[in-house]
Structures are given as C-alpha cells and as structure tokens.
Protein backbone atom coordinates (compact mmCIF):
# COMPACT_ATOMS: atom_id res chain seq x y z
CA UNK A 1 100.63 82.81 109.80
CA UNK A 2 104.16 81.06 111.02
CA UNK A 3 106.15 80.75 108.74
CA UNK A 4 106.73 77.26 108.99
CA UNK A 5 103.05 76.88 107.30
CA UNK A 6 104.24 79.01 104.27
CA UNK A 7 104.25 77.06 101.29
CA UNK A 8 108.01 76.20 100.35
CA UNK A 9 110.05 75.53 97.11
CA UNK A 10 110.40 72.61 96.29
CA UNK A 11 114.05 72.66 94.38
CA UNK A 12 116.34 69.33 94.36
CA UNK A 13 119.36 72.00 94.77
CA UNK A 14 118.08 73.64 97.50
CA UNK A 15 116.81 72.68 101.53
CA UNK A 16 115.65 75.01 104.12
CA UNK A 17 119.73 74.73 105.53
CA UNK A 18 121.52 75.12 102.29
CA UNK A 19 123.29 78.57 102.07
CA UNK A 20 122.36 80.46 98.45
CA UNK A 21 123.93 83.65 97.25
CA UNK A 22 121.85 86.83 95.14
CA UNK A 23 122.10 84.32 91.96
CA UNK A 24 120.14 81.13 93.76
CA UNK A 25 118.23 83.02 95.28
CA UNK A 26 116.72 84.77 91.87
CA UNK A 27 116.68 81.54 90.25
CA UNK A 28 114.79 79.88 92.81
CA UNK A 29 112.45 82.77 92.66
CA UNK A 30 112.28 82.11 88.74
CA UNK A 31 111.48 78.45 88.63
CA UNK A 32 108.74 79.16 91.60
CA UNK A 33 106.70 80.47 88.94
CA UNK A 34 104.52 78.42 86.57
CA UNK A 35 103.86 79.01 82.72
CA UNK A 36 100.73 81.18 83.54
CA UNK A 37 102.92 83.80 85.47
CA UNK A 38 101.11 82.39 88.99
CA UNK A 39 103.62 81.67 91.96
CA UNK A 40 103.69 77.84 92.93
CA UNK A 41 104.53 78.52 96.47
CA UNK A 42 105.26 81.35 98.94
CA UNK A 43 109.27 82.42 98.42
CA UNK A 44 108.76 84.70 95.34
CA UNK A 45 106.36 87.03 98.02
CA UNK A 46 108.68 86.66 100.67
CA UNK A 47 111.96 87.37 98.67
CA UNK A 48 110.74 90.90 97.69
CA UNK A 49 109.54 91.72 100.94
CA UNK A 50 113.04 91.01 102.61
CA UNK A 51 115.24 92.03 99.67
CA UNK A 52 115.82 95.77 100.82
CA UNK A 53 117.20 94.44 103.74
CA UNK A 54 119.21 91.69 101.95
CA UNK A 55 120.69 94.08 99.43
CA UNK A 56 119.76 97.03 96.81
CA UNK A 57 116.69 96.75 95.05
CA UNK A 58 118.86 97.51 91.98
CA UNK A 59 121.13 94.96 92.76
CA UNK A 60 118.65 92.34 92.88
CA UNK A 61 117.18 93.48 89.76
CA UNK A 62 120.72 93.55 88.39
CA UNK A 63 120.48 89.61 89.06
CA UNK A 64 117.53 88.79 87.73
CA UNK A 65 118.30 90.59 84.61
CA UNK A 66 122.09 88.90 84.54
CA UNK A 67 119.91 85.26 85.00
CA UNK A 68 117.91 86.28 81.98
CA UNK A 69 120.98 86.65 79.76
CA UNK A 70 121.81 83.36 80.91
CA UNK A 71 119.25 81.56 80.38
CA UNK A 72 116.54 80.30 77.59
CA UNK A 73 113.05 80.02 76.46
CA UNK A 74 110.58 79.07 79.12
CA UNK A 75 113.44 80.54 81.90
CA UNK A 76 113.34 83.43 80.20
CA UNK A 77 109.46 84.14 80.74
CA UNK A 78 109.67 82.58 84.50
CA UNK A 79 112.14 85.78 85.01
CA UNK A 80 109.96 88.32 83.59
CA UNK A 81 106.61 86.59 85.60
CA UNK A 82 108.77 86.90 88.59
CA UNK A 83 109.90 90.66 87.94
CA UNK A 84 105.91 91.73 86.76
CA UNK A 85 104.75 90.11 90.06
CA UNK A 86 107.34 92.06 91.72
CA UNK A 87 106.39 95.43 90.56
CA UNK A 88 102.49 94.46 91.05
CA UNK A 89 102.77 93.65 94.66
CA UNK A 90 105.73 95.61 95.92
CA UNK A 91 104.98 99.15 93.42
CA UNK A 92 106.49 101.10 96.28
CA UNK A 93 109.88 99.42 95.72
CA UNK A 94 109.68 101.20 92.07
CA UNK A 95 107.99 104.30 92.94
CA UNK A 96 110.47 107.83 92.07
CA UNK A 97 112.96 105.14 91.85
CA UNK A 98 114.67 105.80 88.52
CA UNK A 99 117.45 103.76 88.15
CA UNK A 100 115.40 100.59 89.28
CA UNK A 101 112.86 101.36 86.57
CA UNK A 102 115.76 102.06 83.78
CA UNK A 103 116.45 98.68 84.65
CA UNK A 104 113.08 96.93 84.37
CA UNK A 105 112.62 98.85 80.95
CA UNK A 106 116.11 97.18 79.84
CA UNK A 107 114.74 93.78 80.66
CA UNK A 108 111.49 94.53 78.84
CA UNK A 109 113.76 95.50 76.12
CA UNK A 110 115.85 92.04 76.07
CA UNK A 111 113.00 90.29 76.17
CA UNK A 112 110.86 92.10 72.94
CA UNK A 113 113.95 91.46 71.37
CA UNK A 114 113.75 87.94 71.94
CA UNK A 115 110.35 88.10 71.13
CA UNK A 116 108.52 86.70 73.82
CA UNK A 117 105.28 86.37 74.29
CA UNK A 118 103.51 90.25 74.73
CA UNK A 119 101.51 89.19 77.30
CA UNK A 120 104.67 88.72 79.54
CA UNK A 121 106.55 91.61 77.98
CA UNK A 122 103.51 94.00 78.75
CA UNK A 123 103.54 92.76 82.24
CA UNK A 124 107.17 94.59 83.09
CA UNK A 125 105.08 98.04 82.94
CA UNK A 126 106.23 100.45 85.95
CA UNK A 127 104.37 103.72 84.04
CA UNK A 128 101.37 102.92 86.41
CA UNK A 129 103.12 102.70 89.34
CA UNK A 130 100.93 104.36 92.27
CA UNK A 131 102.78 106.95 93.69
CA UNK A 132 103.58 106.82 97.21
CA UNK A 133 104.72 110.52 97.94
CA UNK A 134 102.52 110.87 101.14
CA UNK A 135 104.94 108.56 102.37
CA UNK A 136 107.88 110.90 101.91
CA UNK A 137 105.51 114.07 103.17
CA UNK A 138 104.75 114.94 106.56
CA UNK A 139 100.89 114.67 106.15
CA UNK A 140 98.00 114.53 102.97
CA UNK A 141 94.99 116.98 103.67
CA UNK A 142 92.06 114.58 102.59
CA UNK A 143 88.80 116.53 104.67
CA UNK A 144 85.50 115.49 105.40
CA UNK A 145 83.19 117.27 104.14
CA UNK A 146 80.58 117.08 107.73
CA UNK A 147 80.71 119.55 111.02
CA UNK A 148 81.91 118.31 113.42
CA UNK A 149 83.07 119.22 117.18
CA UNK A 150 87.09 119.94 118.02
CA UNK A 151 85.91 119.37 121.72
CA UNK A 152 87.58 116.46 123.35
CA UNK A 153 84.40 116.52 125.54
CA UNK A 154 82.42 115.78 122.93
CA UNK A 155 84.19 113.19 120.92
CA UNK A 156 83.05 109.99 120.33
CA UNK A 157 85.58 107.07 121.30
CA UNK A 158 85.00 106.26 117.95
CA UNK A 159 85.80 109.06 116.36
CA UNK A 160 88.77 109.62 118.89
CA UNK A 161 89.89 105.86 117.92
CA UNK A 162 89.35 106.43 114.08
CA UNK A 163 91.47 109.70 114.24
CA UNK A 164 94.18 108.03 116.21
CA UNK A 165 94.61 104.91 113.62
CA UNK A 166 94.38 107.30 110.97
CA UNK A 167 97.77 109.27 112.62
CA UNK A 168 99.46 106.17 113.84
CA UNK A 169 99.02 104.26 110.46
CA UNK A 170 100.97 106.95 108.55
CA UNK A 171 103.50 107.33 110.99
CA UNK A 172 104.20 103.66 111.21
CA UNK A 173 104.43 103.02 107.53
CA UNK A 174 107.04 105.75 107.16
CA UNK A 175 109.04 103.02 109.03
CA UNK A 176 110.86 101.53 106.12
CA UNK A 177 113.24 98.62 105.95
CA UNK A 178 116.51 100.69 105.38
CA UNK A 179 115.31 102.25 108.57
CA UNK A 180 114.58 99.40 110.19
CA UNK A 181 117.87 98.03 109.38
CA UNK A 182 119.85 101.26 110.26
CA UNK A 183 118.18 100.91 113.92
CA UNK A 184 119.64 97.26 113.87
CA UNK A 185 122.99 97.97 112.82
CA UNK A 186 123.78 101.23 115.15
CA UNK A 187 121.24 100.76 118.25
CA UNK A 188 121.14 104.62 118.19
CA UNK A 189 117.06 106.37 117.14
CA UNK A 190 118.80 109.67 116.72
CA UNK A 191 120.27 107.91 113.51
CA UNK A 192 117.22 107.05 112.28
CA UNK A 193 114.41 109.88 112.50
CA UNK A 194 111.53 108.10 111.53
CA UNK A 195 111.62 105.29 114.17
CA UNK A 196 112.16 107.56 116.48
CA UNK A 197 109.17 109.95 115.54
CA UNK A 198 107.01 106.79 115.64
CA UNK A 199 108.26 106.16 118.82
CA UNK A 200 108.09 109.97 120.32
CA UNK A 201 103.80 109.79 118.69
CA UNK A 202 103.58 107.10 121.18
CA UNK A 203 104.89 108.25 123.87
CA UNK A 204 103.19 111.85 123.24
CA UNK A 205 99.63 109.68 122.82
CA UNK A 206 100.61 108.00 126.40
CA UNK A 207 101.26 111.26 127.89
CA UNK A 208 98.52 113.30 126.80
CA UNK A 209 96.03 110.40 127.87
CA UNK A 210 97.29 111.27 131.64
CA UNK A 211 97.38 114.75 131.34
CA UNK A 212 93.68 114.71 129.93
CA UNK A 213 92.68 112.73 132.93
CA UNK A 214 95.03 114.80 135.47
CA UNK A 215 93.55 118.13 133.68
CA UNK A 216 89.81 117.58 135.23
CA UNK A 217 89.33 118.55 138.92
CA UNK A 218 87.21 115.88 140.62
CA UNK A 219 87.58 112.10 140.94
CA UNK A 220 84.27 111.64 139.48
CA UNK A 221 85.44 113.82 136.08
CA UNK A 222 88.30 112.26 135.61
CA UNK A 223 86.71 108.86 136.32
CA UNK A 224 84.72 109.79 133.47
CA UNK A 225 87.55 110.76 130.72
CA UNK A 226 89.37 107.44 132.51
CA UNK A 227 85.89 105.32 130.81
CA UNK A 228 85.75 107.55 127.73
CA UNK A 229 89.47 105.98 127.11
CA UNK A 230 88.84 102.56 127.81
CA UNK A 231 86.00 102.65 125.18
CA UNK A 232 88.62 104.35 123.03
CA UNK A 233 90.61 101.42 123.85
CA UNK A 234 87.54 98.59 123.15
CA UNK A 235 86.96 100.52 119.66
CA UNK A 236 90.87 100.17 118.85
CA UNK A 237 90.38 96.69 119.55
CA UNK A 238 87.78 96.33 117.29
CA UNK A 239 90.02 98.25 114.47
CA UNK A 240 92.47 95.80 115.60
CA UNK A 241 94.97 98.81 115.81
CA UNK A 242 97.06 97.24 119.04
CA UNK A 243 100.06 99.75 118.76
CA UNK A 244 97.43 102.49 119.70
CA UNK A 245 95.98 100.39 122.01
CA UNK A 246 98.72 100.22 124.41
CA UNK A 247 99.66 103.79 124.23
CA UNK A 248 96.21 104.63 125.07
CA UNK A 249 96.12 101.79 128.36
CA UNK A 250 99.46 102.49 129.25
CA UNK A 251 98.70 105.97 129.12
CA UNK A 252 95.35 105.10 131.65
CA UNK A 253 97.15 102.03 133.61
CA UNK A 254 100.27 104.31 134.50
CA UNK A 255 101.40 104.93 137.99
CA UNK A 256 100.12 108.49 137.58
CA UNK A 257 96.94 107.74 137.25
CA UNK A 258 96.54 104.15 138.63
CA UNK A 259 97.67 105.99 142.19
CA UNK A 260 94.07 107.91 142.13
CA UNK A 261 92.50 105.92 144.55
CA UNK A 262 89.54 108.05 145.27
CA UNK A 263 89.28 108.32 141.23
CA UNK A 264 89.24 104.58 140.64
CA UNK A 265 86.53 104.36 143.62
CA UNK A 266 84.35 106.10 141.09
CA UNK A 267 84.46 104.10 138.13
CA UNK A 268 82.13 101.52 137.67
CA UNK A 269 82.16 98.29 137.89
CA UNK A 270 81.70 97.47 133.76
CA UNK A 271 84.26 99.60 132.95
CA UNK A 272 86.90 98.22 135.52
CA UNK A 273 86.59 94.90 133.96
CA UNK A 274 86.72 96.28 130.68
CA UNK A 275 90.02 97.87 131.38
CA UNK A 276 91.39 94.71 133.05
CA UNK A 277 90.71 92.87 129.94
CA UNK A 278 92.05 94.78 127.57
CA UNK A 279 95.69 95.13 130.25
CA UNK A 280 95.83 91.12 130.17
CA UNK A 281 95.18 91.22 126.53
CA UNK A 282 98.78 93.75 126.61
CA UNK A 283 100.54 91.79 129.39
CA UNK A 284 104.31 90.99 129.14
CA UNK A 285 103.21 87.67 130.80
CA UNK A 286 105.15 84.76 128.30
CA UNK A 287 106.27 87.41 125.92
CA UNK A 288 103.05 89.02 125.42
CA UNK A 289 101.32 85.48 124.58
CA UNK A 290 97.63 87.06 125.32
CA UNK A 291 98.68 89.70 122.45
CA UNK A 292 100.14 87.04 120.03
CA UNK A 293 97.48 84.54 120.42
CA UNK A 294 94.86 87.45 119.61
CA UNK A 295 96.86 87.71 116.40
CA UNK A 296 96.91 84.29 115.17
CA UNK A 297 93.27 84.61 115.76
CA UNK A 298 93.08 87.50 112.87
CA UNK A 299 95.41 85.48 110.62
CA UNK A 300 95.50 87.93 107.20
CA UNK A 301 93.11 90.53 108.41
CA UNK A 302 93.95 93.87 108.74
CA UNK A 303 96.00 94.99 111.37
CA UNK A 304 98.32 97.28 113.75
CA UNK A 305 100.63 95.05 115.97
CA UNK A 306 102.84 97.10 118.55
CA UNK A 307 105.79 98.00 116.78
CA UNK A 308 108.31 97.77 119.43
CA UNK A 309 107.30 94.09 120.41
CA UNK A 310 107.77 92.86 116.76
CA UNK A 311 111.23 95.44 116.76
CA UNK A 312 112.48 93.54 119.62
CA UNK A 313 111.76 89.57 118.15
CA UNK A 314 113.72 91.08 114.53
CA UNK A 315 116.52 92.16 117.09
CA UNK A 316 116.28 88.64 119.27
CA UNK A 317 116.69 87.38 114.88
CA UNK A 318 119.39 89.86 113.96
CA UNK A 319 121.41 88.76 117.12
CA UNK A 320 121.71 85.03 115.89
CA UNK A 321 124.90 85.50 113.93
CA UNK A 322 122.81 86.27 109.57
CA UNK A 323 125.06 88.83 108.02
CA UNK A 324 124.30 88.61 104.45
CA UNK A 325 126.38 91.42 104.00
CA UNK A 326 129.45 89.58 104.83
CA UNK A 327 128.92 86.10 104.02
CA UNK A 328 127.22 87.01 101.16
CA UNK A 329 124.23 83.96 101.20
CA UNK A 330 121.58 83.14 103.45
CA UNK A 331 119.44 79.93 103.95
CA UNK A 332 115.76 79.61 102.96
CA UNK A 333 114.54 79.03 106.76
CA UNK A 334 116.68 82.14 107.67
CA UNK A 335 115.00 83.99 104.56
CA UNK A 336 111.29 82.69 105.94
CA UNK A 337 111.95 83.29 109.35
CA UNK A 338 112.94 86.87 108.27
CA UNK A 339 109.93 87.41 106.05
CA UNK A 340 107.54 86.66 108.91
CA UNK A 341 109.04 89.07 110.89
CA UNK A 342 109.01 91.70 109.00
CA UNK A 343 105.33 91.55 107.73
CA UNK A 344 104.65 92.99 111.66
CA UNK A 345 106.09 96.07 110.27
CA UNK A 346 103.39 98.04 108.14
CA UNK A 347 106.43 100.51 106.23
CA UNK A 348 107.03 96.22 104.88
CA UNK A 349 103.48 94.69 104.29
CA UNK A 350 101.89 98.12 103.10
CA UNK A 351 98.26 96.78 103.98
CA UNK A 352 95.54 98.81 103.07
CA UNK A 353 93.07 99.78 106.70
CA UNK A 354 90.12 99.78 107.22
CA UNK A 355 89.08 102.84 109.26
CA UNK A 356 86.46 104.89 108.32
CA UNK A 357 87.14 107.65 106.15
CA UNK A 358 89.30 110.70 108.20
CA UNK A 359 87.77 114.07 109.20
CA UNK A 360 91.11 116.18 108.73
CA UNK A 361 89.75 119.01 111.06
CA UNK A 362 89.68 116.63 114.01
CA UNK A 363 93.26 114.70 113.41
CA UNK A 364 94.93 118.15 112.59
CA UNK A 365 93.69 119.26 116.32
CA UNK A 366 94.84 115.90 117.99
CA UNK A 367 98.42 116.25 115.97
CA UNK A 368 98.59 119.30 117.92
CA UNK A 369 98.01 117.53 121.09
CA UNK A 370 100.91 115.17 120.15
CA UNK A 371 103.47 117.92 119.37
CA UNK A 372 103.58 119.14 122.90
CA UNK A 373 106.33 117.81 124.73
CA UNK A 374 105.17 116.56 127.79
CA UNK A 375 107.57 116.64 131.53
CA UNK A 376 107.23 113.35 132.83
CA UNK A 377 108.25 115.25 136.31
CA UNK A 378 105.05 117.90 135.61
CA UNK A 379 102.93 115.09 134.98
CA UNK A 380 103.24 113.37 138.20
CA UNK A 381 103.38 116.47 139.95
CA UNK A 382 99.65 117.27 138.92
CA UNK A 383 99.23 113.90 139.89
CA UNK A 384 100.20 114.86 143.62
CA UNK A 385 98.32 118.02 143.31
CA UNK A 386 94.93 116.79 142.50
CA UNK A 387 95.44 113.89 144.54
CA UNK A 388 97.98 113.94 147.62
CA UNK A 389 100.32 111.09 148.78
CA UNK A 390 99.20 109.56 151.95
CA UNK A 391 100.78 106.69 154.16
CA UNK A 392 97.79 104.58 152.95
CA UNK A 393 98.89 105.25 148.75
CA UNK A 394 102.68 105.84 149.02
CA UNK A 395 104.18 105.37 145.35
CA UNK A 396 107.12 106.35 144.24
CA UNK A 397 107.55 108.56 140.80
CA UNK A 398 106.49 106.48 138.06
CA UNK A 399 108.33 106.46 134.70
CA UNK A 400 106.53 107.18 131.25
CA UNK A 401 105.05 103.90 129.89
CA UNK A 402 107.13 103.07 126.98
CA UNK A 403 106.89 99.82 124.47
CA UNK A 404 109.83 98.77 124.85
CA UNK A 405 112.74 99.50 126.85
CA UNK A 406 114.93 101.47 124.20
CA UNK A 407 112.23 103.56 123.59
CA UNK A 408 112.45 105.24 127.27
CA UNK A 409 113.04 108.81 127.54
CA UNK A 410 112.07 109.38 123.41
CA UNK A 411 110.19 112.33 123.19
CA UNK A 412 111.29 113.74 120.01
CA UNK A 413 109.91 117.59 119.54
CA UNK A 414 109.05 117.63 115.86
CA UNK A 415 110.66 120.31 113.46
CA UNK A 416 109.28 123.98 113.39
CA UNK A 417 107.93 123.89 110.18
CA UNK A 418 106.07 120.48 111.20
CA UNK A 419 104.71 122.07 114.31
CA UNK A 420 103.78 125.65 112.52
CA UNK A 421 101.99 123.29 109.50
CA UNK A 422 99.63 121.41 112.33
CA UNK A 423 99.08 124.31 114.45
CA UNK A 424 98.25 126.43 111.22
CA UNK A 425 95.77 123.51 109.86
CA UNK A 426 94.02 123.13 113.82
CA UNK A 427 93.77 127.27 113.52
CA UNK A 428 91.75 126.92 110.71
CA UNK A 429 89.67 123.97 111.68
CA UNK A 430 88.79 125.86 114.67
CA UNK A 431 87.34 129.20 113.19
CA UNK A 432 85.68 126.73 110.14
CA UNK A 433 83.47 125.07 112.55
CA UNK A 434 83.07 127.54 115.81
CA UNK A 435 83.19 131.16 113.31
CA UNK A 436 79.66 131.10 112.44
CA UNK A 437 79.38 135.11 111.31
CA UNK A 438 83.09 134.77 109.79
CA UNK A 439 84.41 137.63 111.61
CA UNK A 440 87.60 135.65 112.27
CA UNK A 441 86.81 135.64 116.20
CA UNK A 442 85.22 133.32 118.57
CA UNK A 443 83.72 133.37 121.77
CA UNK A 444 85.76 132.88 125.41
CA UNK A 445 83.57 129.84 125.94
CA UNK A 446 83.73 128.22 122.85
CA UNK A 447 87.88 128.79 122.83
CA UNK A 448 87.63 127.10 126.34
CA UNK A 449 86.05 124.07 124.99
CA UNK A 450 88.88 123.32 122.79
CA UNK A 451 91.57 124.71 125.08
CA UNK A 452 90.02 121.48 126.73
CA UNK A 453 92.33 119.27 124.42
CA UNK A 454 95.84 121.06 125.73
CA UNK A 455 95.73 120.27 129.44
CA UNK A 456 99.16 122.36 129.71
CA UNK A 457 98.22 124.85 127.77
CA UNK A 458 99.21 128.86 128.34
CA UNK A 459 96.00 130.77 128.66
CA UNK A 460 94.48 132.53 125.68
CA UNK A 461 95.21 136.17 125.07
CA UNK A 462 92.39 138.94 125.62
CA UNK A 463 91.78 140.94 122.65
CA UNK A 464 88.36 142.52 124.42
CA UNK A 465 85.45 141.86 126.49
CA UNK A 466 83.69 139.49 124.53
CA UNK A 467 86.83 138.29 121.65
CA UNK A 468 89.68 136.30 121.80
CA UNK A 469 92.26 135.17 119.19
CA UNK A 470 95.26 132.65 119.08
C-alpha cells in the first residue's frame, strides 16, 4: 500500500509538513490510541518500524517513559497502550535486549504505582518475548523427517524453489535497520557484513544457475536444466519470492548463456515464452514498473521483493536532505514516506512465509553450492568451450548479473567455520540418504549424481575399486 493511503493522525498541532522532535513524536503516538488500547490510525505501526533508524530503541523508550511522568490519567494509559502494542508487534526490538526491557519494567512499575488499571499494566509484559536467536546464528537445523534425493537431476522445481526461499528468507532478514542505515551512511558493504552476504547469496545463486547449465555437454541437456529453471522461476513466482526470482533469470538470461544459440534452438516453444514473461515481469523498463505493479497487485500478502531495487528507492529518500540526527525532528510525510520504504525490507516487516515446511538435507547441499566462489572469467570461458564464438554470435565477455549496480563484483567467500558447518551438515545428508548398509561409503555412481550439483568441482578421491569417500 502507498503510503499516502495510510490512515493519518489527525492532531490540531501537527500536519504532514510540520517538523516534530522524539517528544511529539511519542505524544502523537500516545493520543493515536483509543481507551480500549486499539490504534485509531496508522503512525503508532509506522513509528516503531522506523524508530531504529530515527534513534535508539532505548532512547525512544526513554521518551515515552519521560511523557508518562508528565502527564495524567487517561494519558497515562494511552502511553502504556502505545508501549504494549509496541512490544506485541515489534518483540524483536526487545528480544536479549536488556536495558530496553529494564526500562519497560520501570514504566510498568510507575504505572502500578499509580494504580492503573491491570489490564494495561499486564500488557507491558516482555517475559514472553519470542526469541529471535536464529537471527543472530548462521543457520537453525529444523529436518524433515522424508527421503529424499540430493541429486540436482532429480529435484523438483518445487522443491528447488522451496529450498531457495527457505535460504534467501533468512539471509534477507538478517538485514537489519542499523545495517541498513550503516550501508546509507558509508556507501562501503565491507562495513556492513550482512548486506553484503545477502548480496554475495545472490550473486553465488546467479552464478551457479550458469555453471549448472554450462556443466552439461549437449545443447539439448542444457536446454533441459535451462526449462527446469524457468519452472523454478514460475514456482518462485507463485511463492511470490521475486529477490530469488531474478537471481535465478538473471542467472538463465545472462550473456553466458543467452549466447548458446544452438542451445536456445532446442528449447521449446512454451518454455521460451515462459521465460520472456517472467524477464518483462523483471525489466528495468520505467523503474521496474512490470515488478511494482505485480506488487500492488499482492497488497499485504506475503512476500520477497528484490532487495537491491527497494535499497536503491531508500537511497533516492536518504539523498533528499532528512538527517534526524542533526536537525533533530522530522515531518510526518517524511516519517510515512520512510515507513513504506522500509516495509520492502524483511530484517523491518519480519513477515512470517509461507513455504512449505524445509527438508534441511536438501538446503544444507544447495548452501554448499552457494559457498563456492565462482570466476566470472571461468564461467564464460566454459561458455566458449562448449559453445565457440563464431562471426554469426560474436559477444563480448559478459559481466555477472547483479541487482543493482553497487552490488557488482560482491562475491563474499563466507568464514571457515561457516563453510566447514555446511559442508559438514551436506556430508552427512549425503551418507543418511545414499548409505543404505551404513558402512560409511557409497558407490562411484551414486557420488557422481551429487557431484552433479558442483559443476567446478575437483574430482572425488579413490579409496578402492568399488568405494569412494569425501
């Protein structure tokens, strides 16, 4: 939704233009609550959503409690409705955040004092606040309990597609706003690791989409892993997972592979169309207006917009002269306008998905697949290789399809231990599912089915005839 249909204050001492400081803008959240702890309009959601970038979370709880010493009976209650609906929609903010919870218990404190009602006083509880530690950890081992294949041959695109959202989800809401807001304020990712991470999984997913096409030997094979991705791509569209989506098509519209002529002469017609749909539905054409007009169309639904498209409209934002760190206030349209774009960002909105549930076994192998740091110079050289420039399909090298600009060149090789933990979890999804007589081998051609997944893989080592280990 724009946010010009959000439902505004309505406050005689305030407009859309008028500048308010940390104290206006708690009491305005205050009065927008009515006696039954409901908000009347849409600024109480939206102020908690941008206050991390606005200021401390502690400082703004510092104001609301400062506004409650100030104030009197029915004022008084407003504050603590506001603060309760704070902690039940935004729990992360309070989540192993001690001070900001010493300071909601002294609020609950003033206000049992002052005897209000204990319906309200109840309400300021932050003892059931969810925790959020997978957030702070590299990954959460939740398996599915069902066999299932660690072939990329004989993946689904569904299950491919679920697995991908899965990764890409927890990656993207790592992406905080403190981090967000770092990115804005130096320009520079290797200041802020978890953007960049995000970024490097997308370029690794774009990568390793070519190389799994480039990795089979005849046009007609790798016409065939070509459709398996654009039904990847139809399924993500269906999840409505969009920053997956256009790793996965740039990834199969790159110059590396769109250069195959005597591949593309093999796909069909269906699946041609297909993929032409879904690269108008990604065009840069009037600032990606295919892509934003498919996303007014969801409204409230679930979703995963491109990241670096939304990054680059809060940069456009940050560039039109709002420092609330200097001036110290901000207006209500600025504070909207803000809100909206940061709700693109799922590290801000924290929206439950709706993917099925995750098989473990098969996302710990495709992490792998991610970790490898691809050469942008190898990849087009096995384009060459499998297909060779002639006068009648001259390209140039083509560069690594990126989201945005910035993000050229990011290919950020994750820590040892980070690597070691998702080869060491693909190890043992391997020898779970292809071990049958659990003699901690398996057989040359069943390792060659899932060497499959690592088109630049070194070859396997040769224990004996018939054995071979990691």
């Amino acid at each position: 939704m724009h946010w010009e249909k959000l439902a505004m204050p309505s406050c005689s001492w305030a407009s859309l233009e008028d500048p308010l400081d940390s104290g206006k803008l708690v009491k305005l959240c205050a009065e927008s609550f009515d006696e039954s702890g409901d908000p009347k309009n849409d600024f109480p959601h939206c102020l908690f959503m941008v206050g991390e970038w606005l200021m401390e979370t502690t400082e703004l709880m510092a104001q609301f409690i400062a506004l409650y010493q100030e104030s009197s009976g029915e004022c008084r209650s407003q504050i603590c409705h506001a603060v309760a609906y704070w902690i039940r929609h935004f729990p992360v903010h309070f989540d192993a955040h001690v001070q900001l919870c010493k300071l909601v218990e002294r609020l609950k404190k003033l206000a049992s004092e002052d005897s209000l009602d204990d319906t309200v006083i109840n309400e300021l509880d932050v003892s059931s606040v969810p925790s959020y530690a997978w957030l702070r950890n590299v990954s959460v081992r939740n398996p599915v309990a069902r066999h299932v294949s660690l072939s990329f041959e004989q993946w689904s695109p569904e299950d491919i597609s679920n697995s991908m959202s899965h990764i890409d989800y927890k990656v993207l809401s790592r992406v905080t706003i403190p981090e967000i807001k770092k990115y804005m304020k130096t320009g520079k990712l290797n200041q802020t690791p978890v953007l960049e991470r995000s970024i490097a999984v997308f370029n690794s997913l774009s990568s390793w989409v070519q190389c799994m096409i480039l990795s089979k030997n005849t046009p007609k094979e790798r016409a065939d892993v070509i459709t398996k991705f654009v039904n990847v791509g139809k399924h993500l569209k269906k999840l409505h997972n969009f920053n997956t989506l256009m790793a996965v098509i740039g990834g199969v519209t790159h110059s590396n592979i769109s250069r195959l002529n005597k591949t593309h002469n093999c796909l069909s017609q269906e699946t041609k169309k297909e993929l032409n749909n879904l690269t108008n539905l990604l065009s840069n054409q009037s600032n990606f207006g295919n892509y934003r007009k498919c996303l007014q169309e969801i409204g409230t639904k679930f979703k995963i917009p491109i990241m670096g498209i939304h990054l680059k409209d809060l940069i456009a934002w940050n560039g039109n002269g709002m420092n609330f760190e200097k001036t110290g206030s901000i207006t209500l349209k600025k504070i909207f306008q803000l809100g909206h774009l940061l709700s693109y960002f799922l590290g801000v909105n924290r929206s439950g998905h709706n993917f099925a549930e995750p098989n473990m076994d098969l996302i710990n192998t495709l992490k792998v697949s991610l970790d490898i740091n691809y050469n942008e110079n190898d990849i087009y050289d096995l384009s060459l290789k499998k297909e060779p420039r002639t006068l009648l399909n001259f390209q140039g090298s083509g560069k690594s399809v990126v989201f945005a600009e910035w993000a050229s060149g990011v290919c950020q090789a994750p820590d040892t231990e980070t690597v070691n933990k998702h080869i060491s979890a693909m190890v043992d999804a391997v020898f779970k599912h292809y071990d049958h007589d659990r003699d901690a081998y398996i057989s040359k051609e069943e390792f060659e089915q899932i060497a499959g997944n690592f088109p630049f893989i070194d070859s396997f080592v040769t224990i004996d005839v018939d054995r071979f280990v990691f």
